[in-house]
C-alpha atoms as a PDB file:
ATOM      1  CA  UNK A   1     -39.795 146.015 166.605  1.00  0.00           C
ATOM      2  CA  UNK A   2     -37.797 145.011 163.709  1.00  0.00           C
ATOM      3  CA  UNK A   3     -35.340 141.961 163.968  1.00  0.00           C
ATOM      4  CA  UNK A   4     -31.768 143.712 164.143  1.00  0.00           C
ATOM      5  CA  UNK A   5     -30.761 147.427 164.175  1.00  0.00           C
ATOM      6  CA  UNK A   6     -30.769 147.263 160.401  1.00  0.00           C
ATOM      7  CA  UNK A   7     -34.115 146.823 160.157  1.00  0.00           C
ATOM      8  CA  UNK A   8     -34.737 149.526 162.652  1.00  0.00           C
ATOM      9  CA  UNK A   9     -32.221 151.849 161.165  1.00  0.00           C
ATOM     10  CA  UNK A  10     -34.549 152.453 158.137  1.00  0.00           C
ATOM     11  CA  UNK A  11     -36.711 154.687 159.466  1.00  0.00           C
ATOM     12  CA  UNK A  12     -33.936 157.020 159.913  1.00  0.00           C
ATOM     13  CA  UNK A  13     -32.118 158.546 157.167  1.00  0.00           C
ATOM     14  CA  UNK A  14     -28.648 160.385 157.035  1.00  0.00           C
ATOM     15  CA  UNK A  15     -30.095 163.788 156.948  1.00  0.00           C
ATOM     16  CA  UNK A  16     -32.078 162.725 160.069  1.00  0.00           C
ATOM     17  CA  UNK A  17     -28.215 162.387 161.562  1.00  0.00           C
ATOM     18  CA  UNK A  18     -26.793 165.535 160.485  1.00  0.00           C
ATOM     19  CA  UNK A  19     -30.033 167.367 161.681  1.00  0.00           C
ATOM     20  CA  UNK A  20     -28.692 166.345 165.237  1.00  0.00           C
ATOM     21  CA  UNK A  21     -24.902 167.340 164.649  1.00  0.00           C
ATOM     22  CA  UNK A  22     -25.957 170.269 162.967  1.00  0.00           C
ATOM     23  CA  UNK A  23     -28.485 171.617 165.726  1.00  0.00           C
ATOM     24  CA  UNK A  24     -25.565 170.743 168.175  1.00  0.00           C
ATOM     25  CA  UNK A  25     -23.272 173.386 166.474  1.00  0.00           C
ATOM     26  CA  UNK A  26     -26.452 176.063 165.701  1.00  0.00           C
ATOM     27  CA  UNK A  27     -28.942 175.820 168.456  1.00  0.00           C
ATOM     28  CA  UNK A  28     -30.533 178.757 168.295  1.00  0.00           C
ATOM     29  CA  UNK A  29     -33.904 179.988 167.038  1.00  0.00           C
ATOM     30  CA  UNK A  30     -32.834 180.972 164.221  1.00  0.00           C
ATOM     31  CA  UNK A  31     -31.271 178.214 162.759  1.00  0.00           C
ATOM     32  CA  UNK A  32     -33.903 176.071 163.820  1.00  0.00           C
ATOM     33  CA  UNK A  33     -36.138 178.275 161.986  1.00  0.00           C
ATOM     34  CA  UNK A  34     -34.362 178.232 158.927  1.00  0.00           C
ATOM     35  CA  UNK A  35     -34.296 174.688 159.504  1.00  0.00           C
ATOM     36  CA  UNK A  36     -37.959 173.962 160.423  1.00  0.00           C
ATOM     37  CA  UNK A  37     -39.186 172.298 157.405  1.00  0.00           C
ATOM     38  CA  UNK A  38     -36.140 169.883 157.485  1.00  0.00           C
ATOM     39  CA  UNK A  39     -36.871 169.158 161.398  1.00  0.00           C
ATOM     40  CA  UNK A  40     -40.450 168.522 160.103  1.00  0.00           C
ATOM     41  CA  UNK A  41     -39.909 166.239 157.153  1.00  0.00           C
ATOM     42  CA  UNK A  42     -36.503 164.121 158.527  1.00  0.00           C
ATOM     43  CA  UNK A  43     -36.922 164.110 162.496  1.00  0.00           C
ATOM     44  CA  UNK A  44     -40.608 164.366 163.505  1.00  0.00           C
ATOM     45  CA  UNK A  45     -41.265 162.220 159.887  1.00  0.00           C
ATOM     46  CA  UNK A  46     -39.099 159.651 161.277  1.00  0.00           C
ATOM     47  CA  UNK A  47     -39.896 158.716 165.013  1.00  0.00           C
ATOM     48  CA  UNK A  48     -43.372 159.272 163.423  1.00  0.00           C
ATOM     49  CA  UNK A  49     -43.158 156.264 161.392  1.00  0.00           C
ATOM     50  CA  UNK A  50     -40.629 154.700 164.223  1.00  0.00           C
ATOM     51  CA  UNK A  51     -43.311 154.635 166.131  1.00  0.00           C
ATOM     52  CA  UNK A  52     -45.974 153.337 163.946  1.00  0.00           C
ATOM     53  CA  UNK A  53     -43.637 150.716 162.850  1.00  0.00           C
ATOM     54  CA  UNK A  54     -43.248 149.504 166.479  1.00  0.00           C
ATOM     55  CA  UNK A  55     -47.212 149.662 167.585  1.00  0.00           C
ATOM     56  CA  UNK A  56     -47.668 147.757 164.644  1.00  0.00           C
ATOM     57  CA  UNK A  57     -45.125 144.817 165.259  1.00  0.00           C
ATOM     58  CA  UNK A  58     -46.277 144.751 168.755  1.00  0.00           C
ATOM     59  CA  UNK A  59     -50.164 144.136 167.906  1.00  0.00           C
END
């Protein structure tokens, strides 16, 4: 994993942020639908590369 938050911090952008606040004022199909694409590209994009970035600093 990366050597301080910082490091691990940027694999997550603001948007990935609001996404959460956001969904915590609008969770409902809908808006989640409306907001799929974004979920796609700033949330599952991130802990995808999170995640990656972690297997590979622990090989």
């Amino acid at each position: 994993m990366g050597k301080n938050r910082k490091d691990n911090m940027k694999y997550f952008n603001q948007d990935f942020i609001n996404f959460f606040k956001e969904l915590n004022k609008n969770n409902n199909r809908d808006w989640f639908n409306e907001n799929k694409q974004r979920y796609i590209e700033s949330v599952k994009g991130s802990v995808l590369l999170f995640h990656r970035g972690i297997n590979t600093a622990n090989s």
